[in-house]
Protein backbone atom coordinates (compact mmCIF):
# COMPACT_ATOMS: atom_id res chain seq x y z
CA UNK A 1 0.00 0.00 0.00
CA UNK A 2 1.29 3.26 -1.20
CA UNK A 3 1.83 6.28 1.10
CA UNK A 4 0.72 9.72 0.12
CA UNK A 5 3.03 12.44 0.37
CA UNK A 6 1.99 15.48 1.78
CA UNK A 7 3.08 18.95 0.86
CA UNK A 8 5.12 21.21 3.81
CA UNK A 9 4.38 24.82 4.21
CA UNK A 10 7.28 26.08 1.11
CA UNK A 11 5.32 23.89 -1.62
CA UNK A 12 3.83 26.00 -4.45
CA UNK A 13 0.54 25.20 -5.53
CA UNK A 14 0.26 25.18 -9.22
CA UNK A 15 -2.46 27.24 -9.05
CA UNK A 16 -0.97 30.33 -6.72
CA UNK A 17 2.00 30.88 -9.18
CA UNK A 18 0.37 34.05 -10.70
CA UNK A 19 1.07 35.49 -7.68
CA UNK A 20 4.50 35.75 -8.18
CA UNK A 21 3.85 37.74 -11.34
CA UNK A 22 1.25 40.02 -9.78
CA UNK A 23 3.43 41.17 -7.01
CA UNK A 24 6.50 41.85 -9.60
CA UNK A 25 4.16 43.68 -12.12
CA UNK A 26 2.61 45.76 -9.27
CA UNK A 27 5.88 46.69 -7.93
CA UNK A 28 7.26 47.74 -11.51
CA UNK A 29 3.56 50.44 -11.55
CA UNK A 30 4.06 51.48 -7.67
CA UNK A 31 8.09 52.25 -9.10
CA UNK A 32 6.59 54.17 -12.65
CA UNK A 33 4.02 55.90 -10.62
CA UNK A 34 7.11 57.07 -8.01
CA UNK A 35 9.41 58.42 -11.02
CA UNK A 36 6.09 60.55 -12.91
CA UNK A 37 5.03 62.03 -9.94
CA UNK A 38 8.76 63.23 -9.12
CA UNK A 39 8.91 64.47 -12.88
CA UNK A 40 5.42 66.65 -12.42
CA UNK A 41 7.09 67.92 -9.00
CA UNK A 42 9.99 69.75 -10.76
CA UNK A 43 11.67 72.55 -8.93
CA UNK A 44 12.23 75.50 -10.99
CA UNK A 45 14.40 77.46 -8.92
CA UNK A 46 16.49 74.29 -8.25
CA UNK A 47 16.27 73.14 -11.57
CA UNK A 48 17.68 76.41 -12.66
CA UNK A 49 20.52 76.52 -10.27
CA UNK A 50 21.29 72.98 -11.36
CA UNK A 51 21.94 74.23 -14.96
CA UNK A 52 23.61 77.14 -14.16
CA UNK A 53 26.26 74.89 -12.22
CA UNK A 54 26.86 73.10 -14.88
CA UNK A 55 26.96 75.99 -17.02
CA UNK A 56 29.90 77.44 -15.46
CA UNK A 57 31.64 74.00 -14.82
CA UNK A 58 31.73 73.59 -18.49
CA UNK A 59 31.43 77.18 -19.83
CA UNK A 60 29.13 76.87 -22.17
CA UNK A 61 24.98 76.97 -22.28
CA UNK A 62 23.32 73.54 -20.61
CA UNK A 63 19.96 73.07 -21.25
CA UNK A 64 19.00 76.57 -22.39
CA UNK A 65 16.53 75.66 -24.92
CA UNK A 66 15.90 76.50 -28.41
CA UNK A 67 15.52 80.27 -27.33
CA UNK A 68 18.03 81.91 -24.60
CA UNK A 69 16.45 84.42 -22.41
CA UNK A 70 19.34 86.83 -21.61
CA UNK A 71 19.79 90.25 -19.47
CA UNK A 72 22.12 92.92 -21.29
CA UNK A 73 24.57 94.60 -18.91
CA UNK A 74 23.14 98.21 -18.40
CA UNK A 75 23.03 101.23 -16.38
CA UNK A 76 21.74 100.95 -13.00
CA UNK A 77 20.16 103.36 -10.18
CA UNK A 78 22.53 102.38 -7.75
CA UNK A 79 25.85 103.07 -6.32
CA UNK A 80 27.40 101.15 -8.16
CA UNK A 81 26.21 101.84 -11.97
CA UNK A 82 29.56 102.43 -13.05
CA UNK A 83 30.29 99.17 -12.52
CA UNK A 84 30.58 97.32 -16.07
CA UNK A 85 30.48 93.65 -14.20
CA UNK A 86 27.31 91.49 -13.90
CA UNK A 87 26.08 90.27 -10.92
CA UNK A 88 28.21 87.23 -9.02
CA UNK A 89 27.97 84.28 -6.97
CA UNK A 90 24.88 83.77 -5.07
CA UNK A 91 23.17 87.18 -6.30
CA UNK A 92 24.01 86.73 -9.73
CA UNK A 93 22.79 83.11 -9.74
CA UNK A 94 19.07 83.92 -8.36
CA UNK A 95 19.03 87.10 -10.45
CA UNK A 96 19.12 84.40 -13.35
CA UNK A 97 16.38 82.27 -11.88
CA UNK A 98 14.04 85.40 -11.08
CA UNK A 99 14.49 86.46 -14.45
CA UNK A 100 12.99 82.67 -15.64
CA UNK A 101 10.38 83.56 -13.63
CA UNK A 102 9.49 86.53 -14.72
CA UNK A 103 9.90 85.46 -18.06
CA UNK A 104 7.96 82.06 -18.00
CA UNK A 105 5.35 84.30 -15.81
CA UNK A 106 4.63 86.93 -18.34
CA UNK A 107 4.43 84.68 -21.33
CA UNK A 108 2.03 82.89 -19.52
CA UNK A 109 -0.38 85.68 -18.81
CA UNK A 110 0.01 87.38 -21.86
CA UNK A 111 2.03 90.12 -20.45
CA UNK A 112 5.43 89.63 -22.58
CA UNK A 113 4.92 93.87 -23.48
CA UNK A 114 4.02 95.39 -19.73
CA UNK A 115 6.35 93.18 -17.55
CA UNK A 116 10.21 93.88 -18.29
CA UNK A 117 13.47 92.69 -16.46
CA UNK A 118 15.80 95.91 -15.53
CA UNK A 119 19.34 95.27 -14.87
CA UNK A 120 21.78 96.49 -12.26
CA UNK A 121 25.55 95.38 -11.05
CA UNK A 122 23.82 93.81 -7.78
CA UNK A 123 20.69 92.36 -8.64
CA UNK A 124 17.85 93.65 -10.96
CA UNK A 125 13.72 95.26 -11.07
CA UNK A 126 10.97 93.84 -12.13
CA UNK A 127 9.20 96.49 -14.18
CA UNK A 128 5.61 96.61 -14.15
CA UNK A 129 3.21 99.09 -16.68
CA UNK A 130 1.36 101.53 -14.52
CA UNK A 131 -2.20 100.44 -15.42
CA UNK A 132 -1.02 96.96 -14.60
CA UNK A 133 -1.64 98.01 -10.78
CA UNK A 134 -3.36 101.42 -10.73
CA UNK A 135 -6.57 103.28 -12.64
CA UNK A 136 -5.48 106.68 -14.00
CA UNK A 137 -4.42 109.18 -11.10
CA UNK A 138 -4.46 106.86 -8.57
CA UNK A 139 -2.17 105.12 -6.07
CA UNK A 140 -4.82 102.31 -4.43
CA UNK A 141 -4.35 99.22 -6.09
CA UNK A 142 -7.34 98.38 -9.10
CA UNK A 143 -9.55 95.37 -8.80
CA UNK A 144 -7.86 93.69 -11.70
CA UNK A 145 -4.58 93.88 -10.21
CA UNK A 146 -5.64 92.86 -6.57
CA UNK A 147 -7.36 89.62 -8.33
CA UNK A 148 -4.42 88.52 -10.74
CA UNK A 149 -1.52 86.87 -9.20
CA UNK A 150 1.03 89.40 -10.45
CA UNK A 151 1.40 90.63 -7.00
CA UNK A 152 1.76 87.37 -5.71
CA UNK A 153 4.56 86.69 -8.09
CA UNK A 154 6.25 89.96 -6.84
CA UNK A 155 5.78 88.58 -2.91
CA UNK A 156 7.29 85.27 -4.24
CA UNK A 157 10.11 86.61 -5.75
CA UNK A 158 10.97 88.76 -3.26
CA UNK A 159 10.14 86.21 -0.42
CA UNK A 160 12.66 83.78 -2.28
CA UNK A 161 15.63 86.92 -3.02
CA UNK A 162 15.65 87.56 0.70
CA UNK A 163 16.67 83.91 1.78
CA UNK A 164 19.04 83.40 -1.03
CA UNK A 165 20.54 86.57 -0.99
CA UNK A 166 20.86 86.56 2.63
CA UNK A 167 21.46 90.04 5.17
CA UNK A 168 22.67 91.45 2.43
CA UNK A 169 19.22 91.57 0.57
CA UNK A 170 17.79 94.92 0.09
CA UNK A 171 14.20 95.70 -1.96
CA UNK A 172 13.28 99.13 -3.47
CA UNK A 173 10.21 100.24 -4.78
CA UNK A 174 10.19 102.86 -7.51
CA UNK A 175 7.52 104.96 -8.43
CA UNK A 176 7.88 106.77 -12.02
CA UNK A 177 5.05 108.50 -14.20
CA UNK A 178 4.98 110.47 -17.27
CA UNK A 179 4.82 114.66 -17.05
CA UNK A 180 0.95 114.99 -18.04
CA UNK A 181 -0.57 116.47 -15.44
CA UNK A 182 -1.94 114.47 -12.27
CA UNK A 183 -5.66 114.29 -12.97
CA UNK A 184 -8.02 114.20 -10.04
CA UNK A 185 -8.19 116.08 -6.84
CA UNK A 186 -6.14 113.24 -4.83
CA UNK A 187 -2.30 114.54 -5.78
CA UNK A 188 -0.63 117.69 -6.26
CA UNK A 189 1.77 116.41 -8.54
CA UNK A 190 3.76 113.77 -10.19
CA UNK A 191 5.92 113.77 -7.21
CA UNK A 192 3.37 112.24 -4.75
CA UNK A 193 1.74 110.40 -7.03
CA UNK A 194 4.82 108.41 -8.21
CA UNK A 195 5.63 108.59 -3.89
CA UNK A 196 2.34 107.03 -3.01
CA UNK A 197 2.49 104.30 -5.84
CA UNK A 198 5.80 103.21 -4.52
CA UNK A 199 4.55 103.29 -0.86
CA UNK A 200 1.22 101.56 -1.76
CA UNK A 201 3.19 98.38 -3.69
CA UNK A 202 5.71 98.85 -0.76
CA UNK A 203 2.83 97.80 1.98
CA UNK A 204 1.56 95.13 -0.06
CA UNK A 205 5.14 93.13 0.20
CA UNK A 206 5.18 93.90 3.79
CA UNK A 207 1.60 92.83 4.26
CA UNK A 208 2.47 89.36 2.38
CA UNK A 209 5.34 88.90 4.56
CA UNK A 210 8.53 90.68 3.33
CA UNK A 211 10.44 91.88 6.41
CA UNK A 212 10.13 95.89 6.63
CA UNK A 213 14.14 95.89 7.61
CA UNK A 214 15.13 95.21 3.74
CA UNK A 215 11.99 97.25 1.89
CA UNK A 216 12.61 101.15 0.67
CA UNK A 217 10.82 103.36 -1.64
CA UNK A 218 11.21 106.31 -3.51
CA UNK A 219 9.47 108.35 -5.88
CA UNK A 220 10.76 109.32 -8.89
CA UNK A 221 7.90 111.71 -10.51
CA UNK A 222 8.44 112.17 -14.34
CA UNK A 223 12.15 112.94 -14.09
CA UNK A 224 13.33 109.45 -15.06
CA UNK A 225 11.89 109.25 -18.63
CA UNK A 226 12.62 105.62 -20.27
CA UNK A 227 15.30 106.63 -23.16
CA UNK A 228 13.84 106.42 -26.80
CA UNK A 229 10.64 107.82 -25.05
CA UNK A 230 8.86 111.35 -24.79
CA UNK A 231 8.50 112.59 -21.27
CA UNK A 232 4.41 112.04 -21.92
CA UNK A 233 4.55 109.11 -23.38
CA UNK A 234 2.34 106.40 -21.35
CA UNK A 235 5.49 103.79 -21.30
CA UNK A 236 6.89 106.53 -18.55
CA UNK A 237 4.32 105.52 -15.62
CA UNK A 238 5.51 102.44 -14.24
CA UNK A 239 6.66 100.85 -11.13
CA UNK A 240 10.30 99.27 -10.26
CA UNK A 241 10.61 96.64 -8.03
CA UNK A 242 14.09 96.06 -7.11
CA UNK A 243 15.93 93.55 -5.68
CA UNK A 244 19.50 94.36 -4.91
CA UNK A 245 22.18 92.97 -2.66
CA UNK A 246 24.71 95.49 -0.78
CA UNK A 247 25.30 99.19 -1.49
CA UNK A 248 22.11 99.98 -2.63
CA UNK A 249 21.67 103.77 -1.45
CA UNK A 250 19.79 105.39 -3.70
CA UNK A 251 21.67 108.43 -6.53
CA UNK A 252 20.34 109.89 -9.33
CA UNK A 253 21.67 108.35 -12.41
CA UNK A 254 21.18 108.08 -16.33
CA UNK A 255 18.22 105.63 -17.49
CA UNK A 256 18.64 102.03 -16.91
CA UNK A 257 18.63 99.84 -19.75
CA UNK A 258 15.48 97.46 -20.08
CA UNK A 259 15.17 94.34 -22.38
CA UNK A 260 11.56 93.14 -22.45
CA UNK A 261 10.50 89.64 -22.41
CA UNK A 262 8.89 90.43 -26.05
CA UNK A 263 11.16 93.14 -27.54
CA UNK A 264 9.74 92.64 -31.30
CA UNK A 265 6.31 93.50 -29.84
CA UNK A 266 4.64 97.29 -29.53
CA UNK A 267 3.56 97.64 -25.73
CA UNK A 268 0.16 98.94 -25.87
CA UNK A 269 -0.95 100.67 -22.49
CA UNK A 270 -4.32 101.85 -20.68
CA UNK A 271 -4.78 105.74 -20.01
C-alpha cells in the first residue's frame, strides 16, 4: 500500500504561481508611478541653479533651450552703476532664476509687453506698466490687479531673493510716471503720485510677509523718462521693483537699460 506524500508549508501550488507575477508587475507600476510624480514635481528654482552649475563647470549653455532668455549689462540706479560687471555668486545666480520667472510668468499671462526685467551690477527690477496696478491718477491698487496673481509673483520673488541673498538683501520700490498732469483732486503732482504708488506696492510686500528691515521706496515723478521715449509718453508711468544685494543707497543716475520679455512686440498701455 502506497503512502501519500503530503506537501510542507514552502510547496507552491500550481495554481498560486500568478502570484509571483502580480506582485513583480505591481511593484514595476508602484516604481513608474514614483518616477512621474517626481517628474510633475519639478523645482524651478532648483532646476535652474542645477543648470547654471553646470553651465559654469563647463562654460558653455546647458539646457538653455531652443531660445536663450538673456539680461544685457546696463546702467543701473545704484551706487554702483559704473560698474561694467554682472552680478556674481549667489546674487548673480538667483538674479538668473528670477528672471525665468518673470519670463515664464509673463508669457504665460500674456504680459510679454508690460512686464520687463531691468538690470543692475547687484541684482535687478521687475518692471511693471502703470495700469497693470493702478486706474489713471491713482495710487490704491485696481480690482484687476488685486485679483491677478502678479502681485503674488512679486511677494514670491521677493520672499525667495531675501533667503538666497541673505542680510545682504535689500528691496526698493520705484515709483515713475509720465509729465501729463496728475488728474483728479487726490495729488498735487507727479511727485506724490509716483511717492504714493511706490509706498502703496511697498505695503503690499510687507503685508504678504517681506520683512520691513530690507523694503525702501522712492518716488521718482516724471524725471526718469525711459530713453527712446517722450516725457508724456504712457510707457513713462511704471513701477520698479528692485531687488539688490549690498550698497544699494539710492543716486540719481542716467536711465537704466530694459530688455523686455517680447522686444519685437509694440507695448500697448491703458490711459
Amino acid at each position: 500500500m502506497s503512502k501519500k506524500h503530503k506537501g510542507g508549508h514552502d510547496d507552491i501550488h500550481p495554481d498560486e504561481r500568478w502570484l509571483i507575477t502580480y506582485a513583480d508587475m505591481i511593484t514595476l507600476l508602484l516604481a513608474v508611478f514614483i518616477v512621474m510624480y517626481a517628474l510633475s514635481d519639478t523645482n524651478l528654482r532648483k532646476f535652474n541653479a542645477f543648470a547654471q552649475s553646470l553651465n559654469a563647470a563647463f562654460s558653455t549653455d546647458v539646457m538653455a533651450g531652443s531660445t536663450q532668455f538673456t539680461i544685457t549689462e546696463g546702467q543701473a540706479t545704484t551706487p554702483d552703476a559704473g560698474n561694467s560687471q554682472a552680478a556674481v555668486g549667489m546674487i548673480g545666480s538667483e538674479a538668473q532664476t528670477v528672471q525665468t520667472v518673470a519670463k515664464n510668468y509673463a508669457i504665460q499671462k500674456g504680459l510679454a509687453t508690460s512686464l520687463k526685467v531691468v538690470t543692475a551690477a547687484n541684482g535687478l527690477g521687475l518692471q511693471i506698466d502703470g495700469p497693470l496696478l493702478f486706474e489713471s491718477g491713482r495710487a490704491s491698487l485696481s480690482q484687476s490687479a488685486v485679483t491677478n496673481d502678479l502681485l503674488a509673483m512679486l511677494v514670491t520673488e521677493s520672499l525667495d531673493w531675501v533667503k538666497a541673498v541673505g542680510p545682504d538683501a535689500r528691496i526698493r520700490v520705484e515709483g515713475n510716471t509720465d509729465s501729463s498732469p496728475v488728474s483728479g483732486p487726490f495729488y498735487a503732482d507727479n511727485w506724490e503720485l509716483s511717492a504714493a504708488r511706490a509706498m502703496t506696492v511697498l505695503h503690499y510686500l510687507k503685508d504678504n510677509g517681506v520683512s520691513p528691515d530690507v523694503l525702501s521706496m522712492q518716488g521718482n515723478g516724471s524725471t526718469q523718462p525711459l530713453a527712446g521715449t517722450l516725457p508724456t509718453s504712457a510707457e513713462n508711468r511704471r513701477v520698479v521693483v528692485w531687488l539688490l544685494g549690498p550698497d544699494t543707497t539710492p543716486t540719481a543716475s542716467p536711465t537704466p537699460a530694459v530688455e523686455s520679455i517680447a522686444p519685437s512686440l509694440n507695448p500697448v498701455f491703458g490711459g
